[in-house]
PDB file of N, CA and C in Angstrom:
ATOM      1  N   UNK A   1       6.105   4.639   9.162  1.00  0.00           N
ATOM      2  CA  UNK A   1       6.107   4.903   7.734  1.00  0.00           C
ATOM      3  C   UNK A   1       6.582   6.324   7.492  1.00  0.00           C
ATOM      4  N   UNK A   2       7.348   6.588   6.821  1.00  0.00           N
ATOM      5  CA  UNK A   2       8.240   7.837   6.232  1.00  0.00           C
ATOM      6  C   UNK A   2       6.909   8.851   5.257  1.00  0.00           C
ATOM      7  N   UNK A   3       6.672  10.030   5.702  1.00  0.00           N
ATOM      8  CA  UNK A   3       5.801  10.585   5.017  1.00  0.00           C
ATOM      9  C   UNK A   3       6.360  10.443   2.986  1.00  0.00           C
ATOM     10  N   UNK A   4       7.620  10.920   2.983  1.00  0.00           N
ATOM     11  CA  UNK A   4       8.328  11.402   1.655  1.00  0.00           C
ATOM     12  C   UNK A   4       7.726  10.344   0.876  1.00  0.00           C
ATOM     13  N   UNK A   5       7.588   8.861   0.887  1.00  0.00           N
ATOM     14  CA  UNK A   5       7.609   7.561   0.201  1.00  0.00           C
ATOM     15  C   UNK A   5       5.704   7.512  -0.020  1.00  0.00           C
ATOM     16  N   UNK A   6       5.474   7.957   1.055  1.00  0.00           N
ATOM     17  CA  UNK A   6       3.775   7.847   1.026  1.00  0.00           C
ATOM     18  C   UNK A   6       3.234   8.376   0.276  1.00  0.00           C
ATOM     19  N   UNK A   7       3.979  10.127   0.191  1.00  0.00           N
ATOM     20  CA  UNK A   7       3.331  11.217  -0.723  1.00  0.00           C
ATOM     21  C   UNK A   7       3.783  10.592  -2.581  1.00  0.00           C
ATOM     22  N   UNK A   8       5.264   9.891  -2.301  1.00  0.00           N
ATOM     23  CA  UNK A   8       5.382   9.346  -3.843  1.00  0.00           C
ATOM     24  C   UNK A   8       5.492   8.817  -4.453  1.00  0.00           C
ATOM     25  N   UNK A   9       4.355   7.586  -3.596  1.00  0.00           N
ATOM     26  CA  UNK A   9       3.273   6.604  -3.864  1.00  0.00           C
ATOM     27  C   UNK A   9       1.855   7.095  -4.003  1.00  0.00           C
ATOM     28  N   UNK A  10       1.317   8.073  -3.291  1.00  0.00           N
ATOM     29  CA  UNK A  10      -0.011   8.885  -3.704  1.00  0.00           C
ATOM     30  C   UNK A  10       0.189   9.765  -4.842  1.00  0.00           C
ATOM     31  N   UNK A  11       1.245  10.259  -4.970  1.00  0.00           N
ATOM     32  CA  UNK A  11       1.480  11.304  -6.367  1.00  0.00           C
ATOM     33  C   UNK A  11       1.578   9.830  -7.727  1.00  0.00           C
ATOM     34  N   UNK A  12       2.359   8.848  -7.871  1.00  0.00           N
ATOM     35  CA  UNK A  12       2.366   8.166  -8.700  1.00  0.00           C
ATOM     36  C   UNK A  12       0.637   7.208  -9.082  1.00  0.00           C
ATOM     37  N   UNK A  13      -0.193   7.004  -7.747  1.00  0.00           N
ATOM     38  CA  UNK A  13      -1.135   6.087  -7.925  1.00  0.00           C
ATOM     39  C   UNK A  13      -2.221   6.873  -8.656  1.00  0.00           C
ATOM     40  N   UNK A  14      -1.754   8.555  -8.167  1.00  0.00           N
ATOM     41  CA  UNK A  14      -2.877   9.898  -8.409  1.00  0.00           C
ATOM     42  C   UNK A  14      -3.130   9.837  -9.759  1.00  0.00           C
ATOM     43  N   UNK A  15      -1.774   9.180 -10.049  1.00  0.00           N
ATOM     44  CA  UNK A  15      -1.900   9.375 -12.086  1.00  0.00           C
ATOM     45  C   UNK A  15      -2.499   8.537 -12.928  1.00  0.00           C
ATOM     46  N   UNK A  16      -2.853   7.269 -11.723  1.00  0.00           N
ATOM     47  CA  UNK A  16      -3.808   6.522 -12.563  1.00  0.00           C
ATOM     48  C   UNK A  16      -5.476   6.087 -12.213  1.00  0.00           C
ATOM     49  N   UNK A  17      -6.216   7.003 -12.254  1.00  0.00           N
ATOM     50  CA  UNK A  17      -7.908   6.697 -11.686  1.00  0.00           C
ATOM     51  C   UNK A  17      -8.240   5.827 -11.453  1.00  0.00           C
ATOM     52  N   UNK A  18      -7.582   4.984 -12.324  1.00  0.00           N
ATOM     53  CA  UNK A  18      -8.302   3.132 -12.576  1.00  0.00           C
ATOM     54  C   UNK A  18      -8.011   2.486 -11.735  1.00  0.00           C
ATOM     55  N   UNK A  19      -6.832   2.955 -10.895  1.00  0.00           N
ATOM     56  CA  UNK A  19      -6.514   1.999 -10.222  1.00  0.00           C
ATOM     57  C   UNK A  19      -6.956   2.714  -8.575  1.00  0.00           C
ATOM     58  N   UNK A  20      -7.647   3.825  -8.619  1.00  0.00           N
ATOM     59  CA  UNK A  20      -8.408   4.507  -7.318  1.00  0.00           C
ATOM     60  C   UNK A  20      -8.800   3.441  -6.486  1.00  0.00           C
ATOM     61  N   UNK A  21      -9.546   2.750  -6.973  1.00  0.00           N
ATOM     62  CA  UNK A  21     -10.816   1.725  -6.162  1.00  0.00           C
ATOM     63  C   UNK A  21      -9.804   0.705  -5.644  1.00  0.00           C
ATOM     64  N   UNK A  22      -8.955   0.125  -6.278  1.00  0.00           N
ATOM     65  CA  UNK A  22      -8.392  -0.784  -5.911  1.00  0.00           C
ATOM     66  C   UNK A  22      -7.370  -0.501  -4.811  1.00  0.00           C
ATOM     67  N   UNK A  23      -6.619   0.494  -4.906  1.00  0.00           N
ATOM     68  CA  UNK A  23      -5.747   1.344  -3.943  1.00  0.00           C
ATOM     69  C   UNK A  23      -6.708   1.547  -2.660  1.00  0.00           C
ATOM     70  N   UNK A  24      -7.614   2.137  -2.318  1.00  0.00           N
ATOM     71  CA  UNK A  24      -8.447   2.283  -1.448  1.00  0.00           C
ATOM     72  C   UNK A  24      -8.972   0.840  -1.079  1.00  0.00           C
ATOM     73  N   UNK A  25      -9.524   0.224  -1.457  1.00  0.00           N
ATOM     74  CA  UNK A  25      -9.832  -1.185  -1.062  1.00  0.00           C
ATOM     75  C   UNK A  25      -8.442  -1.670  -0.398  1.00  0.00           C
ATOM     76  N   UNK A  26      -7.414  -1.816  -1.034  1.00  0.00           N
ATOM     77  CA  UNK A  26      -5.750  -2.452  -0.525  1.00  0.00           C
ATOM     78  C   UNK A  26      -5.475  -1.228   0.790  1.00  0.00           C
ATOM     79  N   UNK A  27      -5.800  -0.475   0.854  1.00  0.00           N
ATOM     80  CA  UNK A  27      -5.897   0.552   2.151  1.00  0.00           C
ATOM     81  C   UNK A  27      -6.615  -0.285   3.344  1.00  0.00           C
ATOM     82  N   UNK A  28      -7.561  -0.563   2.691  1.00  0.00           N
ATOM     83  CA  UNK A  28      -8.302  -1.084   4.284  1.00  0.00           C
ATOM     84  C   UNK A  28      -8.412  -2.334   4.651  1.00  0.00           C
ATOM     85  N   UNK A  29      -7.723  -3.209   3.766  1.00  0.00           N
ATOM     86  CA  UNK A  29      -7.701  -4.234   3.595  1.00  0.00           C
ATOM     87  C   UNK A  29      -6.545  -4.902   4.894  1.00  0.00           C
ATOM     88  N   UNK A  30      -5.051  -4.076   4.233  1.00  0.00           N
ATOM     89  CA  UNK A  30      -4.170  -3.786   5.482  1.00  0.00           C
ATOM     90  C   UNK A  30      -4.181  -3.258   6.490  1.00  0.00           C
ATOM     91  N   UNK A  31      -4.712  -2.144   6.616  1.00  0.00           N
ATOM     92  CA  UNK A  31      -5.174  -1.378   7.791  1.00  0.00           C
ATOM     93  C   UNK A  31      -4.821  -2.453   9.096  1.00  0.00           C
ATOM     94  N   UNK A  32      -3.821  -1.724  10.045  1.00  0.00           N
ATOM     95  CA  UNK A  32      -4.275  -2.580  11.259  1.00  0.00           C
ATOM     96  C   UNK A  32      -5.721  -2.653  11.935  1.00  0.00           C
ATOM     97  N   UNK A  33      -6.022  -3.594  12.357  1.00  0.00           N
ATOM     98  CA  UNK A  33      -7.156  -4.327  13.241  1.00  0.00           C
ATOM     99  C   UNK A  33      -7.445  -2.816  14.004  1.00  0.00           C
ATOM    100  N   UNK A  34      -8.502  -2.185  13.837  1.00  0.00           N
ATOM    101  CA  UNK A  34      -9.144  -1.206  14.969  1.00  0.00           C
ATOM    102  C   UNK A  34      -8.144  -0.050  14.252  1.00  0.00           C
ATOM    103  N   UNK A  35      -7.979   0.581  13.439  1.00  0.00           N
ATOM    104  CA  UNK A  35      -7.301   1.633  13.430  1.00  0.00           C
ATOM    105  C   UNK A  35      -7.557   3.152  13.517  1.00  0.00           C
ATOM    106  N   UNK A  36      -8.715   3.107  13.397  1.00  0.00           N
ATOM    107  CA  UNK A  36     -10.110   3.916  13.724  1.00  0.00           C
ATOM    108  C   UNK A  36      -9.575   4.673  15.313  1.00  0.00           C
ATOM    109  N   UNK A  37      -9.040   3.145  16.349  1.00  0.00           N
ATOM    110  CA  UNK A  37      -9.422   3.555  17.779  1.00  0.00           C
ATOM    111  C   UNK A  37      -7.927   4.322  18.076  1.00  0.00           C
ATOM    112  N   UNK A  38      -7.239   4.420  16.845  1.00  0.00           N
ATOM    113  CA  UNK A  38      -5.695   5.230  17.527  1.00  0.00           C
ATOM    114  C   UNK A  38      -5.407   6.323  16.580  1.00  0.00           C
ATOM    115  N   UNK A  39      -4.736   7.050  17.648  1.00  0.00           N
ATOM    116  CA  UNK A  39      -4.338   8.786  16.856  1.00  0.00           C
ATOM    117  C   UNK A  39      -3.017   8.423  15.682  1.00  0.00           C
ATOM    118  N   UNK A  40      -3.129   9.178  15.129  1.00  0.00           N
ATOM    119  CA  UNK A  40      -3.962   9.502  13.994  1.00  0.00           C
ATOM    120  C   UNK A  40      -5.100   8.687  13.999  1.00  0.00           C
ATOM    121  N   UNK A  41      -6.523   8.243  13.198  1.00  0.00           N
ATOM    122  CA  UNK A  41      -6.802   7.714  12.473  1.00  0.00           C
ATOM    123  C   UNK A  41      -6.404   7.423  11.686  1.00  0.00           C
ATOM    124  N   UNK A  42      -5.771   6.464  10.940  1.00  0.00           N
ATOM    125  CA  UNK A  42      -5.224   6.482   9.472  1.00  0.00           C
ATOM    126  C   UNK A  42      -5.008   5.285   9.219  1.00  0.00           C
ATOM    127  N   UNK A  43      -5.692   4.338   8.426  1.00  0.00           N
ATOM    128  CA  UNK A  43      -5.694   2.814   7.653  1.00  0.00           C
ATOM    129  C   UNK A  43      -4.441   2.371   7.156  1.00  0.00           C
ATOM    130  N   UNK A  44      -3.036   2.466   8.035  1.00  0.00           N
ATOM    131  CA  UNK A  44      -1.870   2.167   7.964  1.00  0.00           C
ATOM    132  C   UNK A  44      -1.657   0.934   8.006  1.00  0.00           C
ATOM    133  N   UNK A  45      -0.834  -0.388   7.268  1.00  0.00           N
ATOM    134  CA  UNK A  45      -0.450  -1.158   7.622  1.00  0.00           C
ATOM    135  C   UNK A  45       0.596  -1.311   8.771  1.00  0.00           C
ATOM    136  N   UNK A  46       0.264  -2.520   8.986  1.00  0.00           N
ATOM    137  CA  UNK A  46       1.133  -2.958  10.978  1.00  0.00           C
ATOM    138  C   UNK A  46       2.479  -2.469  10.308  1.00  0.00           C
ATOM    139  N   UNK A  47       3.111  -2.313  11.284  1.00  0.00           N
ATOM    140  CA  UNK A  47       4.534  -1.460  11.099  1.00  0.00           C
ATOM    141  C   UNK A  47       5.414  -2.721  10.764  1.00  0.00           C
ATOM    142  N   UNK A  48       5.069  -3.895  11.565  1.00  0.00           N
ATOM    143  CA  UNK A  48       5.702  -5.352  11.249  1.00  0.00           C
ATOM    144  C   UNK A  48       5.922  -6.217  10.046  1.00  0.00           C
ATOM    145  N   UNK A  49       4.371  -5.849   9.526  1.00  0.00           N
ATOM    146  CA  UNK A  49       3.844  -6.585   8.223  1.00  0.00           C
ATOM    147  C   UNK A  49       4.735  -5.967   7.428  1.00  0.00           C
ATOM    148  N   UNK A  50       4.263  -4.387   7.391  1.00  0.00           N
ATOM    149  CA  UNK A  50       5.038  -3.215   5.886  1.00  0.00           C
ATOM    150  C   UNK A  50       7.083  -3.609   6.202  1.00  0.00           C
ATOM    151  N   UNK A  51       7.157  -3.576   7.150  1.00  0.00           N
ATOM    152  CA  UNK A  51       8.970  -4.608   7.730  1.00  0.00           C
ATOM    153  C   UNK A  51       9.202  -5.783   6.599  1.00  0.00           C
ATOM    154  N   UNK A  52       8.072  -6.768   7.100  1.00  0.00           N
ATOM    155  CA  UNK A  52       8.510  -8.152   6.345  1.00  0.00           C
ATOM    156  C   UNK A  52       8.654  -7.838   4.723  1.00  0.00           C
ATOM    157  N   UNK A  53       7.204  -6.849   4.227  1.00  0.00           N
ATOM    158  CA  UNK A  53       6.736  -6.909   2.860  1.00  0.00           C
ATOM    159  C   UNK A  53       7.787  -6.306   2.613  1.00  0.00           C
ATOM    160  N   UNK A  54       8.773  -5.633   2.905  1.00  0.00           N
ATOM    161  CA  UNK A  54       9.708  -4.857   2.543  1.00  0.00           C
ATOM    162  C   UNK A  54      11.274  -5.563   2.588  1.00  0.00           C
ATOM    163  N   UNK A  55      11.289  -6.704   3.295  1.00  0.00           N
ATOM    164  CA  UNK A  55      12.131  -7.227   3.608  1.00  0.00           C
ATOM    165  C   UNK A  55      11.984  -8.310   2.192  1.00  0.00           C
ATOM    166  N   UNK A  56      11.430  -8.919   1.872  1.00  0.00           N
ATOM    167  CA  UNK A  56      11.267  -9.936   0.960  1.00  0.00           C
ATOM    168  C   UNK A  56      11.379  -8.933  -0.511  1.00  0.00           C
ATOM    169  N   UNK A  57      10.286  -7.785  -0.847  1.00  0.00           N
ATOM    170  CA  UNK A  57      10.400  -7.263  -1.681  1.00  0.00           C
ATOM    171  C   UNK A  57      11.785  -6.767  -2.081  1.00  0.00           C
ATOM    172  N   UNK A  58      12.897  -6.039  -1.110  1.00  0.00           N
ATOM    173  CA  UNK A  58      13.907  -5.474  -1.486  1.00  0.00           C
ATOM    174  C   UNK A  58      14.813  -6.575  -0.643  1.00  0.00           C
ATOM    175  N   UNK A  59      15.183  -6.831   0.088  1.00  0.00           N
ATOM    176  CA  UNK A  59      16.223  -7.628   0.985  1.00  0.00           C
ATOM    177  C   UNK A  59      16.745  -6.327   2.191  1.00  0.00           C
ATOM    178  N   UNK A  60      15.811  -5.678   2.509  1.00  0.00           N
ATOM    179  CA  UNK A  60      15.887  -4.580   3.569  1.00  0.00           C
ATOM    180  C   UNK A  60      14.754  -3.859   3.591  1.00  0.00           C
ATOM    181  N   UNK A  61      14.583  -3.827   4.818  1.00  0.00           N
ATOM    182  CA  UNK A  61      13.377  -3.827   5.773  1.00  0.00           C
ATOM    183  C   UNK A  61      13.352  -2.057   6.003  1.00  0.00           C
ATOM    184  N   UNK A  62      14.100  -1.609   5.257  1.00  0.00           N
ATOM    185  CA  UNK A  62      14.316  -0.240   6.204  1.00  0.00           C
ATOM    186  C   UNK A  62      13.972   0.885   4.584  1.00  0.00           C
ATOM    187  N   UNK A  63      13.980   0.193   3.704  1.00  0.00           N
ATOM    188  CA  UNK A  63      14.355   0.285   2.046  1.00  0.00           C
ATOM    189  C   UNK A  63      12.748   0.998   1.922  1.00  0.00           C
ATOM    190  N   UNK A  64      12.500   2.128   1.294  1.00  0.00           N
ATOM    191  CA  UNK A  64      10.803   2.862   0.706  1.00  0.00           C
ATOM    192  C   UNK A  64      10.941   2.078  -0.423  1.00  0.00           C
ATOM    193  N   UNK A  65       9.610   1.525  -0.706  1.00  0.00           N
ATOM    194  CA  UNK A  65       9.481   1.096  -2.206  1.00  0.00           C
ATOM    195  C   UNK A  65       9.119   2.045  -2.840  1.00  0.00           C
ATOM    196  N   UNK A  66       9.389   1.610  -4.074  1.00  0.00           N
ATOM    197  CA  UNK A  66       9.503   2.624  -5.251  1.00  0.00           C
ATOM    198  C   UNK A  66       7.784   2.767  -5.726  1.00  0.00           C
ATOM    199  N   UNK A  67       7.900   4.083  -6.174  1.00  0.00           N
ATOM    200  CA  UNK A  67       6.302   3.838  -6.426  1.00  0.00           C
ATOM    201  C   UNK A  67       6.063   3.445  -7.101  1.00  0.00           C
ATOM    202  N   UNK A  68       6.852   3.477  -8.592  1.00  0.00           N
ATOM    203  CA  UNK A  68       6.503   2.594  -9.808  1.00  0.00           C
ATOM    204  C   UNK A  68       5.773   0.982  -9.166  1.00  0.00           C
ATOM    205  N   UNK A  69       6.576   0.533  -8.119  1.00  0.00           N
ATOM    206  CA  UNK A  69       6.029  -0.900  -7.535  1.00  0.00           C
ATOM    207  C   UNK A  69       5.090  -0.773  -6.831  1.00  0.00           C
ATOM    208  N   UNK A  70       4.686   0.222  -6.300  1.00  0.00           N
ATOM    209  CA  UNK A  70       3.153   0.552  -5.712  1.00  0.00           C
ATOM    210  C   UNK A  70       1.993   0.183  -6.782  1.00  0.00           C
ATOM    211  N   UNK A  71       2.401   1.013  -7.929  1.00  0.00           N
ATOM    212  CA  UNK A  71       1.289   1.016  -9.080  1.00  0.00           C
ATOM    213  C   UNK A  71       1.409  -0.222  -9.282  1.00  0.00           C
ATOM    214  N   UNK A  72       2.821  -0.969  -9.783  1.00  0.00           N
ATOM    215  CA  UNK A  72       2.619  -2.389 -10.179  1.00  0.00           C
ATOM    216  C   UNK A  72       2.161  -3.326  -9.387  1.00  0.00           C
ATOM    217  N   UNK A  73       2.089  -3.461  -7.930  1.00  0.00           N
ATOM    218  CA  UNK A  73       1.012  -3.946  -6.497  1.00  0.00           C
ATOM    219  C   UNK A  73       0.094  -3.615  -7.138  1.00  0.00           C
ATOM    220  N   UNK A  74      -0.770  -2.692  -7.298  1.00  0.00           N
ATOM    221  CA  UNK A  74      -2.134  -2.508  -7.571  1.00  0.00           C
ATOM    222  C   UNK A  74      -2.844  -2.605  -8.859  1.00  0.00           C
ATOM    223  N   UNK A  75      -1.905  -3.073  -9.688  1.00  0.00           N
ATOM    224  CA  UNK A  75      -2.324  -3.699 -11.011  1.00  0.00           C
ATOM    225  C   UNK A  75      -2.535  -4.843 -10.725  1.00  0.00           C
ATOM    226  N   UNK A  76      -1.253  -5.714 -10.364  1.00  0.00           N
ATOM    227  CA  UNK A  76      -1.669  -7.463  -9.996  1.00  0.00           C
ATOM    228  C   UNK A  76      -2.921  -7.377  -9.057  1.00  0.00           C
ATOM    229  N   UNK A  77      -2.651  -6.705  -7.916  1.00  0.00           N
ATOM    230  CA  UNK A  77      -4.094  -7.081  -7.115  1.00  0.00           C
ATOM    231  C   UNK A  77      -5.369  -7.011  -7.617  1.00  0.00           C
ATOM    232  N   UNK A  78      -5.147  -5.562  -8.819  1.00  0.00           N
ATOM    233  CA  UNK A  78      -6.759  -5.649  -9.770  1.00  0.00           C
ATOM    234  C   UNK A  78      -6.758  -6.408 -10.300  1.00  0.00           C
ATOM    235  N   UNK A  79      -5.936  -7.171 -11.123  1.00  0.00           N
ATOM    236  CA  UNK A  79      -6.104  -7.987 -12.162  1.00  0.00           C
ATOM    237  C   UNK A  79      -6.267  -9.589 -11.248  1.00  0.00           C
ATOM    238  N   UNK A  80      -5.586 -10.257 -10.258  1.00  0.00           N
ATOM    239  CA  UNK A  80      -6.128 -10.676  -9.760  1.00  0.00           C
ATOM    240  C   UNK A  80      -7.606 -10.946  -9.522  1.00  0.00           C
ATOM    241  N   UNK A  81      -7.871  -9.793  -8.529  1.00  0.00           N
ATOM    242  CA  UNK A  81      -9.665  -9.587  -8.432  1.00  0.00           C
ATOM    243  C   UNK A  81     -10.569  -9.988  -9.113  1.00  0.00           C
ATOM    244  N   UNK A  82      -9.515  -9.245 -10.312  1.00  0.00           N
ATOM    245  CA  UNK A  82     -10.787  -9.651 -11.734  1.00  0.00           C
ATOM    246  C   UNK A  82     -10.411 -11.323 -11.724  1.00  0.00           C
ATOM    247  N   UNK A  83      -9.708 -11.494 -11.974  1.00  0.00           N
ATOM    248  CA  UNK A  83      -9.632 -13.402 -11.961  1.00  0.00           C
ATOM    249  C   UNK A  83     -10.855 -13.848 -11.435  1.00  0.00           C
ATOM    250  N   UNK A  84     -10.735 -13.436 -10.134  1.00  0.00           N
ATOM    251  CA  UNK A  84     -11.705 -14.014  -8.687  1.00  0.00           C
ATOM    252  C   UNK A  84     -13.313 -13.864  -9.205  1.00  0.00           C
ATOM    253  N   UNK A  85     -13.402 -13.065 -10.543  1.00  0.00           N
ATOM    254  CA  UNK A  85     -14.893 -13.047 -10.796  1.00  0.00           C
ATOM    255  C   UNK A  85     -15.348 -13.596 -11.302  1.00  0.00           C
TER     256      UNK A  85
END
């Protein structure tokens, strides 16, 4: 994962509080299996998975999503959620 895309996806998600909980929950949710047990620590999705999700989302696997589509991921997934209640 490219730091530049991470930081502006955390600078865009930073701007919305509401969607804190849900961003953090979708953090660990992906997180590879045991991520705890490798250096860094850091609740990264599999390098494979964030490939495919990126491959379907844009039609290239190699492509940073935009953060605007970060925030919009974490709206459907809240609003989702809320469905689920």
């Amino acid at each position: 994962m490219n730091g530049r895309w991470v930081r502006g996806a955390a600078l865009a998600v930073a701007r919305h509080p509401a969607l804190w909980p849900t961003a953090a929950g979708q953090l660990l949710r992906l997180a590879r299996p045991g991520w705890w047990r490798r250096w860094p620590p850091v609740p990264a999705p599999d390098e494979a998975y964030l490939r495919f999700r990126l491959q379907t989302a844009y039609g290239d696997p190699d492509r940073p999503p935009e953060p605007a589509d970060v925030v919009t991921y974490l709206r459907w997934c809240r609003s989702t959620r809320d469905l689920l209640r």
